[in-house]
N, C-alpha and C. Protein backbone atom coordinates (compact mmCIF):
# COMPACT_ATOMS: atom_id res chain seq x y z
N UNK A 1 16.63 182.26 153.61
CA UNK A 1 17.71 181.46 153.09
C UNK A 1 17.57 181.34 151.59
N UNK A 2 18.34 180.88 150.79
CA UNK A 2 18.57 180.94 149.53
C UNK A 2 19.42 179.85 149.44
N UNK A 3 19.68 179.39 148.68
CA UNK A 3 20.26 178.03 147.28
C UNK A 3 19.98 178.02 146.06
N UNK A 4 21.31 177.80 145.55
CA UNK A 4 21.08 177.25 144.21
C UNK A 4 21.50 176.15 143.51
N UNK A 5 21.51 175.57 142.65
CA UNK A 5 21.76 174.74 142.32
C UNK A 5 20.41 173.28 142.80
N UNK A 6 20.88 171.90 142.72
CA UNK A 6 19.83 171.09 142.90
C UNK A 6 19.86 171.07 144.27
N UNK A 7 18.76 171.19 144.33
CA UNK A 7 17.99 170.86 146.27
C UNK A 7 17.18 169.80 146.72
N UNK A 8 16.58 169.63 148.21
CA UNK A 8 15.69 168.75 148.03
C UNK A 8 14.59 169.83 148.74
N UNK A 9 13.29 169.61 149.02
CA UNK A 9 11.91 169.67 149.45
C UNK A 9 12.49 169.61 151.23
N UNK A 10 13.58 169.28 151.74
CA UNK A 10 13.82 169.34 153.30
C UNK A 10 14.95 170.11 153.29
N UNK A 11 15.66 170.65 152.22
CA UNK A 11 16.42 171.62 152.67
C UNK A 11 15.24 173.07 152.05
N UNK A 12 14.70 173.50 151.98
CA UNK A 12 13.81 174.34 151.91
C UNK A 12 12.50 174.17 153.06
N UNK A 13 12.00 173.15 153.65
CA UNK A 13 11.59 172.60 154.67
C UNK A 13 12.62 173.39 155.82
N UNK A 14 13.68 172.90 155.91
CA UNK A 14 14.91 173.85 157.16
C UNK A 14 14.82 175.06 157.00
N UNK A 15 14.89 175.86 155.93
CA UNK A 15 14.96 177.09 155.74
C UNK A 15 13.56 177.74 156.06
N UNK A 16 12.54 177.32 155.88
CA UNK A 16 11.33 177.70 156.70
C UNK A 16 11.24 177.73 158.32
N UNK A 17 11.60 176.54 158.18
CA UNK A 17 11.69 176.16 160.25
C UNK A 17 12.72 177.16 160.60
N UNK A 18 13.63 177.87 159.95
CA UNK A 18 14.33 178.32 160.52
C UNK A 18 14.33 180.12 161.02
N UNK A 19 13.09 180.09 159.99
CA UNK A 19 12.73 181.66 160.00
C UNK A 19 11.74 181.81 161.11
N UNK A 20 11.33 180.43 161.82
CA UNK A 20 10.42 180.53 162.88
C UNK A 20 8.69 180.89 162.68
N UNK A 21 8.55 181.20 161.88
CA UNK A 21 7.02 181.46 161.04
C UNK A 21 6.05 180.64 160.95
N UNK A 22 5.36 179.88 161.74
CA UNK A 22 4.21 179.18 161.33
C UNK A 22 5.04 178.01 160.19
N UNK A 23 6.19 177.29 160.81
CA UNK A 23 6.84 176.97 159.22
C UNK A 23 5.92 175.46 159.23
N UNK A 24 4.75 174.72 159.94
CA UNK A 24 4.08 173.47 159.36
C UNK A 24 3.31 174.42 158.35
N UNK A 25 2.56 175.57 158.35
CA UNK A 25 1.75 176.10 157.49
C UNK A 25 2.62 176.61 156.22
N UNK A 26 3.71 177.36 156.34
CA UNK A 26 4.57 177.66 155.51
C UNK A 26 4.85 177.03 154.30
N UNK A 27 5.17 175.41 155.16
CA UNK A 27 5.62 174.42 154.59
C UNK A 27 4.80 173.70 153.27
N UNK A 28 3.71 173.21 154.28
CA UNK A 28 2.67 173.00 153.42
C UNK A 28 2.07 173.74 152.25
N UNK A 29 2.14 174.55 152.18
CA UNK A 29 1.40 175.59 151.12
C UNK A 29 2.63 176.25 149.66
N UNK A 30 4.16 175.89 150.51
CA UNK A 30 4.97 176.15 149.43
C UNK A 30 5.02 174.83 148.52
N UNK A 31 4.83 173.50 149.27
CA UNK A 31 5.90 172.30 149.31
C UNK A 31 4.35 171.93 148.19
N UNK A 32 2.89 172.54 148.61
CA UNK A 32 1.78 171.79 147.97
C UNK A 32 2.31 172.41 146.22
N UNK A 33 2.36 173.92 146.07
CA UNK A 33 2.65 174.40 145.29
C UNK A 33 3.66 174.47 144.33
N UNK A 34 4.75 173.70 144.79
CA UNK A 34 6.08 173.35 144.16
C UNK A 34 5.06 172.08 143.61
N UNK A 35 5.08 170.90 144.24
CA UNK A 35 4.42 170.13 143.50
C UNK A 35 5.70 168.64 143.26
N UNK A 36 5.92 167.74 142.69
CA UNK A 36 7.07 167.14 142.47
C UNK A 36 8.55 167.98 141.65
N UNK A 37 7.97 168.60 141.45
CA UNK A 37 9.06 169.80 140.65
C UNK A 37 10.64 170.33 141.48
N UNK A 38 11.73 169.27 141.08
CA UNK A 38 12.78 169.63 141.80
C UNK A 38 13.01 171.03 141.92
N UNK A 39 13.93 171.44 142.75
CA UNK A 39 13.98 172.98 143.53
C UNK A 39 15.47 172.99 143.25
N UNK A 40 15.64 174.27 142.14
CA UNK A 40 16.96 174.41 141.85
C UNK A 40 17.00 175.90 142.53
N UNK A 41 16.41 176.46 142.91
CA UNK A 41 16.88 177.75 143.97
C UNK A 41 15.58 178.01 145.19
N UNK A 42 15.85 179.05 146.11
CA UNK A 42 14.64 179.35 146.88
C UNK A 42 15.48 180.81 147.56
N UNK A 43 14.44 181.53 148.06
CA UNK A 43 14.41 182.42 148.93
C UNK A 43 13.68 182.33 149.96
N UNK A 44 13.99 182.84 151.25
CA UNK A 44 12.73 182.80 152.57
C UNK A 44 13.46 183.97 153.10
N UNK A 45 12.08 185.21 153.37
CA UNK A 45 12.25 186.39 153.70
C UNK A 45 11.30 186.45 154.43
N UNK A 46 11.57 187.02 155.97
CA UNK A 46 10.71 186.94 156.40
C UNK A 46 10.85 188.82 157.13
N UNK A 47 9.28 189.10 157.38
CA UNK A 47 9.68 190.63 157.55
C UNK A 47 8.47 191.03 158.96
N UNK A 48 9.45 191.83 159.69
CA UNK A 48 8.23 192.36 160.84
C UNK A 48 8.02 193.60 160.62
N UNK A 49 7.11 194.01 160.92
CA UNK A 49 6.57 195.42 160.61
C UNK A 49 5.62 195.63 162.05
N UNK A 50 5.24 196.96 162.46
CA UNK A 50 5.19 197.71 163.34
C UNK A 50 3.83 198.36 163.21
N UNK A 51 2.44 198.40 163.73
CA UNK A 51 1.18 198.55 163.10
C UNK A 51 0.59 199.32 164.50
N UNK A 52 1.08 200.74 164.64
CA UNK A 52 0.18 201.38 166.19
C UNK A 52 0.95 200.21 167.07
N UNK A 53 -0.11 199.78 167.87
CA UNK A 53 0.19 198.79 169.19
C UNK A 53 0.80 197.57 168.86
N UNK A 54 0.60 196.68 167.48
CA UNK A 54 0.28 195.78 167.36
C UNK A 54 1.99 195.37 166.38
N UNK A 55 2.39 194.62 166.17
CA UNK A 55 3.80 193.22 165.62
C UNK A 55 2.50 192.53 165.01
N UNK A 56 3.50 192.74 163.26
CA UNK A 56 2.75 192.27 162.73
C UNK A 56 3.71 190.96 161.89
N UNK A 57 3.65 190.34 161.42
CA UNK A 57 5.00 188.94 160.30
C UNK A 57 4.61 188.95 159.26
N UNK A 58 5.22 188.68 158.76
CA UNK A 58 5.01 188.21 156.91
C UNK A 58 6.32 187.56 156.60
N UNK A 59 5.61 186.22 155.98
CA UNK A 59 6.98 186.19 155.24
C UNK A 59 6.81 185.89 153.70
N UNK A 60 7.63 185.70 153.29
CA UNK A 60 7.61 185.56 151.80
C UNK A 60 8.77 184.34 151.44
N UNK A 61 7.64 183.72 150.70
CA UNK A 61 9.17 182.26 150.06
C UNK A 61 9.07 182.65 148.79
N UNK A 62 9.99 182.70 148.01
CA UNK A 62 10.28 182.74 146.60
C UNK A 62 10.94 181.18 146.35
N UNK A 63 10.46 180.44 145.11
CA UNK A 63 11.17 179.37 144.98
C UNK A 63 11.37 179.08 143.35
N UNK A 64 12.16 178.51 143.11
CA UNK A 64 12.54 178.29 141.71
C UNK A 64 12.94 177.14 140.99
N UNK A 65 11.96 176.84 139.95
CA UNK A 65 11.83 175.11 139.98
C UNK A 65 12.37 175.46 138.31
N UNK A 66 12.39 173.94 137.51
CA UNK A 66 12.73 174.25 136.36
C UNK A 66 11.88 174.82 135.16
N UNK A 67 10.63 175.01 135.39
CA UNK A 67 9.77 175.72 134.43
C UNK A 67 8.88 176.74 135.59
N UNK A 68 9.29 176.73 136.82
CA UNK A 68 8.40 177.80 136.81
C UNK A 68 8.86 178.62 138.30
N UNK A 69 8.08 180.18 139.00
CA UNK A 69 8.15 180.55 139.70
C UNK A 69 7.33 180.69 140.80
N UNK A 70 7.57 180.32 142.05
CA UNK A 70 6.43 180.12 142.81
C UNK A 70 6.76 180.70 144.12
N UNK A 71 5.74 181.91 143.95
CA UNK A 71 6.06 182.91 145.26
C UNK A 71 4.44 182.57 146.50
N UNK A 72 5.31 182.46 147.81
CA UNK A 72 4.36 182.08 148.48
C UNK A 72 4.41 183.68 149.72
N UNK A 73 2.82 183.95 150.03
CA UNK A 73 3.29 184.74 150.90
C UNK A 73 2.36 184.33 152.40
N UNK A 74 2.44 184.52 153.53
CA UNK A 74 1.61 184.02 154.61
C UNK A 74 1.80 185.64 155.61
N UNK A 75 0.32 186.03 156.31
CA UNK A 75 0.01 186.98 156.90
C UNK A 75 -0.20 186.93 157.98
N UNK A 76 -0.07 187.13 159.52
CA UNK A 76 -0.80 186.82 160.36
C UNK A 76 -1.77 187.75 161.01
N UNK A 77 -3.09 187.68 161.31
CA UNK A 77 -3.88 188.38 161.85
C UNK A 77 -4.72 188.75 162.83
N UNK A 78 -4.91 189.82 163.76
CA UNK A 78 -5.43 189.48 165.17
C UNK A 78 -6.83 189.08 165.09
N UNK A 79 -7.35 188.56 166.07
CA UNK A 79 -8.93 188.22 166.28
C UNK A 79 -9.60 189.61 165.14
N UNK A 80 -10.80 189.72 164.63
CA UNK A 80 -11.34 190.89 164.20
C UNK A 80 -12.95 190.45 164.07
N UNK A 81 -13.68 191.15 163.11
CA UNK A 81 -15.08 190.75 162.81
C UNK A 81 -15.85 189.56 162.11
N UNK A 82 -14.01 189.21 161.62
CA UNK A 82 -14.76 188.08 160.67
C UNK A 82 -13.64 186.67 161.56
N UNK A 83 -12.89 186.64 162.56
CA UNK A 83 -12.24 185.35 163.29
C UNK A 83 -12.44 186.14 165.03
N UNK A 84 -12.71 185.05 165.55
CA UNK A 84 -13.31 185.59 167.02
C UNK A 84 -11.21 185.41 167.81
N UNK A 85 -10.43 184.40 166.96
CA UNK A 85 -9.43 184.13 167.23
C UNK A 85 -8.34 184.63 166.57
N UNK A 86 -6.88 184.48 166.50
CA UNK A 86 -5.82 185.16 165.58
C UNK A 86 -5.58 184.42 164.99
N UNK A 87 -5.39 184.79 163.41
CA UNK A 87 -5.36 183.98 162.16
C UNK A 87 -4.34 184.09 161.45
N UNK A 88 -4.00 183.55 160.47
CA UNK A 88 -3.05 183.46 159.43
C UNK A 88 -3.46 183.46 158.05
N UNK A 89 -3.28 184.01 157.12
CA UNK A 89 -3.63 184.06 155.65
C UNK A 89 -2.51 183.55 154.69
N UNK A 90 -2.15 182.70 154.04
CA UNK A 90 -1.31 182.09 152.99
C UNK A 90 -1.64 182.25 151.58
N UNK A 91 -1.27 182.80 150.68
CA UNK A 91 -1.14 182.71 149.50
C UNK A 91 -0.20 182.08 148.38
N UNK A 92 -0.46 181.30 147.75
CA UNK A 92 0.46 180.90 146.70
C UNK A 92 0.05 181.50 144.98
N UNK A 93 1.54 181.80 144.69
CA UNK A 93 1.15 182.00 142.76
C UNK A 93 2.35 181.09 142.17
N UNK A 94 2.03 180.41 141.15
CA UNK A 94 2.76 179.62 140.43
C UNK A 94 2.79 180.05 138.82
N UNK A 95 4.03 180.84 138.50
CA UNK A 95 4.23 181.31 137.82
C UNK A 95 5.19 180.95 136.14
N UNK A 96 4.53 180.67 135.37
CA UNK A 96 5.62 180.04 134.13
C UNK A 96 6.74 180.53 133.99
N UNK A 97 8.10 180.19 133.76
CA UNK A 97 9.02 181.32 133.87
C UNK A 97 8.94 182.09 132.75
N UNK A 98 8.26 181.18 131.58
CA UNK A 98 8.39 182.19 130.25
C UNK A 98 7.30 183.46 130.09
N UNK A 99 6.67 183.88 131.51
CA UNK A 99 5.87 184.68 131.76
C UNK A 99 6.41 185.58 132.18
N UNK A 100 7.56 185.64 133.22
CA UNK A 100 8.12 186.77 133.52
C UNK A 100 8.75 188.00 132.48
N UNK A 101 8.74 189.34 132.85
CA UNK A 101 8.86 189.93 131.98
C UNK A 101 10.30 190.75 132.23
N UNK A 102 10.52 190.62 133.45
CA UNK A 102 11.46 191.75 133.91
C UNK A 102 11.96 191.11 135.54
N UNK A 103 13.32 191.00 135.79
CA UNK A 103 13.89 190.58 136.83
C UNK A 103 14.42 192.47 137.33
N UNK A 104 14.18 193.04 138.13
CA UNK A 104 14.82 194.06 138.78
C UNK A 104 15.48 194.28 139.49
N UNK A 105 17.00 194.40 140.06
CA UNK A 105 17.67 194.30 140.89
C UNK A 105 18.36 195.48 141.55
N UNK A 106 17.90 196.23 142.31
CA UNK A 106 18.57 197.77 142.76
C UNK A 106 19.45 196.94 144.00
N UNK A 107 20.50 197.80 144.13
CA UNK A 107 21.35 198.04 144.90
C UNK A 107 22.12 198.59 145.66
N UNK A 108 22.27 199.66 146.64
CA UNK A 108 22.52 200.23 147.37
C UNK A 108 23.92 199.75 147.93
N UNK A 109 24.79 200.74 147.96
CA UNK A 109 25.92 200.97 148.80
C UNK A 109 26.12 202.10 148.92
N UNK A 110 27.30 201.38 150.16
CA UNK A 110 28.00 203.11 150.83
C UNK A 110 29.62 203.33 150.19
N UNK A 111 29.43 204.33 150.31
CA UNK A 111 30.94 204.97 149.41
C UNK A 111 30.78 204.69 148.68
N UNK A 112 30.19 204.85 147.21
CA UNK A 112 30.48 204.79 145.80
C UNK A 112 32.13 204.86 145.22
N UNK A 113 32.81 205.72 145.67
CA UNK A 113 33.56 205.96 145.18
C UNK A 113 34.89 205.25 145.64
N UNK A 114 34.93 204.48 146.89
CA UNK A 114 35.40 203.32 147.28
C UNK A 114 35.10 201.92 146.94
N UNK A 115 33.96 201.67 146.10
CA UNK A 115 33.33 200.74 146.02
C UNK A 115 34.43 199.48 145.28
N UNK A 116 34.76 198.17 145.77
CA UNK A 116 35.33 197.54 145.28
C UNK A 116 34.49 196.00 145.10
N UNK A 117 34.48 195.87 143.77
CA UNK A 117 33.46 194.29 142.96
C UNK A 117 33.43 193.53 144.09
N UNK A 118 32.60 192.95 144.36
CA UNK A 118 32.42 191.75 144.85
C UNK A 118 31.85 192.20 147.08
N UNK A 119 31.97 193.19 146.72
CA UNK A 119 31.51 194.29 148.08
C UNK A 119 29.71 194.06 148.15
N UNK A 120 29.12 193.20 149.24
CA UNK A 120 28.31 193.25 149.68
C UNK A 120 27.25 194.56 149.47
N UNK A 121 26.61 194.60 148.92
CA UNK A 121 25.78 196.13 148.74
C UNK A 121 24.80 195.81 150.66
N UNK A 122 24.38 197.20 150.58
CA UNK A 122 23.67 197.52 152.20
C UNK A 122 22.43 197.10 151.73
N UNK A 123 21.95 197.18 151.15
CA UNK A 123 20.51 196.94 150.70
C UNK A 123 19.80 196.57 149.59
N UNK A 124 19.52 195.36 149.30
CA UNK A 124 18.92 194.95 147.63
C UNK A 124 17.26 194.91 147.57
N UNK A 125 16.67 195.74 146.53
CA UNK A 125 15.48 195.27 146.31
C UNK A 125 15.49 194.24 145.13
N UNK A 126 14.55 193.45 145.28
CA UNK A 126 13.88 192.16 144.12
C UNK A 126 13.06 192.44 143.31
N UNK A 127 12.73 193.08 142.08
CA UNK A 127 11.40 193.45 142.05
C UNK A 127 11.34 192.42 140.06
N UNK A 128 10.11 191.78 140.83
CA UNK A 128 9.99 190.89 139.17
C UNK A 128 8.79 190.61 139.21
N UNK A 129 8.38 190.86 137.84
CA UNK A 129 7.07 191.51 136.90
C UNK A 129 6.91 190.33 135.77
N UNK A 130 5.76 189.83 136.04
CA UNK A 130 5.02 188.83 135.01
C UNK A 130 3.57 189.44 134.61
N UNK A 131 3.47 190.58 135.25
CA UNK A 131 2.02 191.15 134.34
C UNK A 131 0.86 190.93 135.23
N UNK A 132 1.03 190.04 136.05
CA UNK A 132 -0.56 189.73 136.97
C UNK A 132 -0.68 191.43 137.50
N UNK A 133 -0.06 192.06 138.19
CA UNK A 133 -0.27 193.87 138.44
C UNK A 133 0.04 194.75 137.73
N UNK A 134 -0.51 195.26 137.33
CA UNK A 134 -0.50 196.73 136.79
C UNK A 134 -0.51 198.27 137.53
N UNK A 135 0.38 198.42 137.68
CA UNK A 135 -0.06 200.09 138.28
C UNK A 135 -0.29 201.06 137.26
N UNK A 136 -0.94 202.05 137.40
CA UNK A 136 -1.54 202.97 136.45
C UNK A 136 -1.22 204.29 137.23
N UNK A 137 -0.24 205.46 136.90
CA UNK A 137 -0.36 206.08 137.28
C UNK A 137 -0.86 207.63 136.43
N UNK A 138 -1.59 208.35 136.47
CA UNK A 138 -2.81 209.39 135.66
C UNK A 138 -2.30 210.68 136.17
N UNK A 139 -2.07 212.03 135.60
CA UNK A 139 -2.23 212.96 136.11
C UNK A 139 -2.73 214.03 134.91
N UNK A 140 -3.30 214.91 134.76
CA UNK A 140 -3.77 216.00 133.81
C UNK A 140 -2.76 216.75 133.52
N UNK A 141 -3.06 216.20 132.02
CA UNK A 141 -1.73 216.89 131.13
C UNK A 141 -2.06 218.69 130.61
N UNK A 142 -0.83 219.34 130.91
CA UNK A 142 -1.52 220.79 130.46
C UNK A 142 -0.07 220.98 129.18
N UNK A 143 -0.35 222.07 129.12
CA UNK A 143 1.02 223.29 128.32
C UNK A 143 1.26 224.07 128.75
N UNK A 144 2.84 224.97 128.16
CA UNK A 144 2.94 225.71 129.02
C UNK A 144 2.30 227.03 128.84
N UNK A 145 1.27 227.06 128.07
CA UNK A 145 0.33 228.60 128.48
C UNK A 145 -0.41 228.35 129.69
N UNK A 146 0.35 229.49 130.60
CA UNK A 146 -0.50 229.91 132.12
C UNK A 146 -2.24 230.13 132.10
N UNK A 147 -2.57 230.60 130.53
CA UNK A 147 -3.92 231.05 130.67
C UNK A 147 -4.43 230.13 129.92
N UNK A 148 -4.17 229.24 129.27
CA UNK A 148 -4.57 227.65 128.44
C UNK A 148 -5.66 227.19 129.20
N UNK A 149 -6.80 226.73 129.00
CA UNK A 149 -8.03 226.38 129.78
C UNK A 149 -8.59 225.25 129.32
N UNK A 150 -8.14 224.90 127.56
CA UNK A 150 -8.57 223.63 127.13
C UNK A 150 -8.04 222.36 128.10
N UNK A 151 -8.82 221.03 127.87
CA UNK A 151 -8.78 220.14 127.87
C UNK A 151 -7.23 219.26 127.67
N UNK A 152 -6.39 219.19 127.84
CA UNK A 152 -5.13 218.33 127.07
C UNK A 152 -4.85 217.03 127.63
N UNK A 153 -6.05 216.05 128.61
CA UNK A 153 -6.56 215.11 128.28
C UNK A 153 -5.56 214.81 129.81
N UNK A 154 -4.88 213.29 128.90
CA UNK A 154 -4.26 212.79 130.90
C UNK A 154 -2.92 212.41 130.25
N UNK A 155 -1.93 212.37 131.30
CA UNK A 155 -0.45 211.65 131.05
C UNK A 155 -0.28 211.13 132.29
N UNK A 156 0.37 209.94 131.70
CA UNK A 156 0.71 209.32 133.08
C UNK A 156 1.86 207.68 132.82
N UNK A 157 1.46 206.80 133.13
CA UNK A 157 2.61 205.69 132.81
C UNK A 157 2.09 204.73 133.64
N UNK A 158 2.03 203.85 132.97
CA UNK A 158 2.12 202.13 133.32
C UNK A 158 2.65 201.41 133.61
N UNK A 159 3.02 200.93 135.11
CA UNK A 159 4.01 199.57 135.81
C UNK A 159 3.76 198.40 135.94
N UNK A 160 4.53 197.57 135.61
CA UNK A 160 4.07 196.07 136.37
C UNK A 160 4.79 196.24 137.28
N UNK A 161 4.40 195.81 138.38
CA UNK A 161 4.65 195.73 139.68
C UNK A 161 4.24 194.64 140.53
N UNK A 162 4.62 193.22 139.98
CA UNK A 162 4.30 192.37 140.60
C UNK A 162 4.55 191.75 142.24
N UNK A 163 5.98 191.76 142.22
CA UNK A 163 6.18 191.36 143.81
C UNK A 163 7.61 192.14 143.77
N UNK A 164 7.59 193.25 144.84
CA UNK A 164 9.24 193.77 145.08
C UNK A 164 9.34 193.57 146.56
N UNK A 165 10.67 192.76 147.10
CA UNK A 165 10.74 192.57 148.52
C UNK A 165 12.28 192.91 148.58
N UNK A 166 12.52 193.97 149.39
CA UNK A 166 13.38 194.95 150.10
C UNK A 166 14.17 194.00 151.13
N UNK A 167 15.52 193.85 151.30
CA UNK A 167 16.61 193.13 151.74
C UNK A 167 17.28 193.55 152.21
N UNK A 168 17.90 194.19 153.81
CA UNK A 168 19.18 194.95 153.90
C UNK A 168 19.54 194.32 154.88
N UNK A 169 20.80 195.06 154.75
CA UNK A 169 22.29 194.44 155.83
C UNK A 169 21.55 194.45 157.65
N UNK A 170 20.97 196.15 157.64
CA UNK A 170 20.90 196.28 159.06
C UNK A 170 19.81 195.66 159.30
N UNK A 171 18.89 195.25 158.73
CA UNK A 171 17.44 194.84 159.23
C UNK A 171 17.40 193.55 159.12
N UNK A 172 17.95 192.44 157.78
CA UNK A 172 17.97 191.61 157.82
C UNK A 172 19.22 190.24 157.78
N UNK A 173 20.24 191.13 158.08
CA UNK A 173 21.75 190.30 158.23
C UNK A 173 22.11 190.58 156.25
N UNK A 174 23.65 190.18 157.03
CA UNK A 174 24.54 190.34 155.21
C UNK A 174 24.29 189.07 154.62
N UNK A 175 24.10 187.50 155.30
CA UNK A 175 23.94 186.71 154.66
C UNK A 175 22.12 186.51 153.83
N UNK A 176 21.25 187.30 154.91
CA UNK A 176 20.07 187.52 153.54
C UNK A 176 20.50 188.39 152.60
N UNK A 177 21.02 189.52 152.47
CA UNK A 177 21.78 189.53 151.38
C UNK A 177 22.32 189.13 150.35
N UNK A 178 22.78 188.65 150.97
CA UNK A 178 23.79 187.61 149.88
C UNK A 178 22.99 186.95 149.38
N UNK A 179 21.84 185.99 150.12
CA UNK A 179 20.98 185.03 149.08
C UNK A 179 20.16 185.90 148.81
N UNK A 180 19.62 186.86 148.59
CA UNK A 180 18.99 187.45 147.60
C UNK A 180 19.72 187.77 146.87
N UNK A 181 20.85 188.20 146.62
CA UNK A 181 21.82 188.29 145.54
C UNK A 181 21.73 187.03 144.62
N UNK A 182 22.00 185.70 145.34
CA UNK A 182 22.25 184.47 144.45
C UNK A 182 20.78 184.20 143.78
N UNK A 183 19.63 184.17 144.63
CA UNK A 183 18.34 184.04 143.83
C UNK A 183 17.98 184.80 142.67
N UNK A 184 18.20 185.95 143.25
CA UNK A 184 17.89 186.79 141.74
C UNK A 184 19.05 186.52 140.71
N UNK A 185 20.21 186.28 140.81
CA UNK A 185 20.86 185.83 139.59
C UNK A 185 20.53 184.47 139.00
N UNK A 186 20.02 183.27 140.06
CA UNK A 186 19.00 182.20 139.12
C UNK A 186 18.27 182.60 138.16
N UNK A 187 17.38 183.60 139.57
CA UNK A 187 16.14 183.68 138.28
C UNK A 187 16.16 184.19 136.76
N UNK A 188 17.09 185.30 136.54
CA UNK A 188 17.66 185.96 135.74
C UNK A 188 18.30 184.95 135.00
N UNK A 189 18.90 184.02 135.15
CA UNK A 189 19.34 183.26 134.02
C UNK A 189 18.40 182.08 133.56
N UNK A 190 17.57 181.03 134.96
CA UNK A 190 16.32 181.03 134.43
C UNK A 190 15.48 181.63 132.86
N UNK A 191 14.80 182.73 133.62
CA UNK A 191 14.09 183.59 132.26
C UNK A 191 14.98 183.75 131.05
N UNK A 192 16.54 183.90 130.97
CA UNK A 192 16.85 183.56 129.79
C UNK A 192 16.81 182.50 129.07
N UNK A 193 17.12 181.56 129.88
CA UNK A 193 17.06 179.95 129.10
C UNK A 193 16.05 179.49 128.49
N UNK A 194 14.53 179.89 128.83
CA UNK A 194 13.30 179.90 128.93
C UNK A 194 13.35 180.85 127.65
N UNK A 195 13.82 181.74 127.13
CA UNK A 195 13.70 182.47 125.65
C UNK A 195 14.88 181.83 124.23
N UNK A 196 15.76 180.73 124.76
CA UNK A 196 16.53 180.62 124.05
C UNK A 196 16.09 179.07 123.17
């Protein structure tokens, strides 16, 4: 679910319970991390994935307060070497907004060439970068002499790649859609206000 504008701490509370997820643990760990900090937007994405034998959950809350960003994610896990029982893992990051560096918004539709404004895209990714990840990608740089044997060192390119979470029509309904549409245009105006 998604909102914008002013909220309270129980309409983001509903939107957890509603994704069905462990939402007392959910709850707790977003609601500790928000902090008194009114909630002028949120996201709750929740995603199943398919592991050999095993259904696996994740979900992800994105939330958006007035100075900052706070992405929560929770894992669940079967009995293994280190829990004799099945577990859950929660993470929170609380993020300044004037830290973010880059809001990314891809979009996918069908028929381009039919495409009319305001048309639901099939599939949105989120992808926003404050620097905590780096990807590094390296490969050995040559020229184009076939018989060239020197050294010409490495090329390659540098990503932030902090958190990108994938949204579509068929997997996750048009109305997650849509609020990932409205969140990421918070946040995006967010991080501007935050430079002005």
């Amino acid at each position: 679910m998604a909102k914008t504008g002013t909220t309270t701490t129980q309409d983001l509370r509903s939107a957890i319970e509603r994704s069905g997820y462990y939402p007392a643990l959910v709850s707790e760990a977003v609601e500790s991390a928000v902090g008194p900090e009114p909630i002028t937007s949120y996201l709750v994405h929740q995603e199943t994935t398919f592991d050999a034998n095993e259904v696996r959950r994740h979900v992800t809350v994105l939330v958006l307060t007035p100075s900052r960003f706070v992405v929560s994610h929770t894992d669940e896990q079967n009995a293994d070497a280190t829990s004799p029982v099945p577990y859950a893992t929660t993470s929170t990051e609380c993020v300044r907004l004037d830290r973010i560096g880059s809001v990314v918004l891809s979009r996918m539709v069908a028929n381009p060439e039919t495409y009319t404004p305001g048309t639901l895209p099939r599939e949105v990714v989120l992808t926003i970068g404050w620097g905590a990840v780096q990807r590094l990608d390296l490969e050995p740089a040559g020229c184009s002499d076939p018989n060239c044997e020197a050294d010409h060192g490495y090329t390659g390119s540098a990503t932030a790649d902090d958190l990108s979470l994938r949204v579509s029509e068929a997997g996750d309904g048009p109305e997650t859609v849509r609020q990932a549409l409205v969140f990421a245009r918070a946040l995006s105006e967010a991080t501007i206000a935050t430079r002005d």
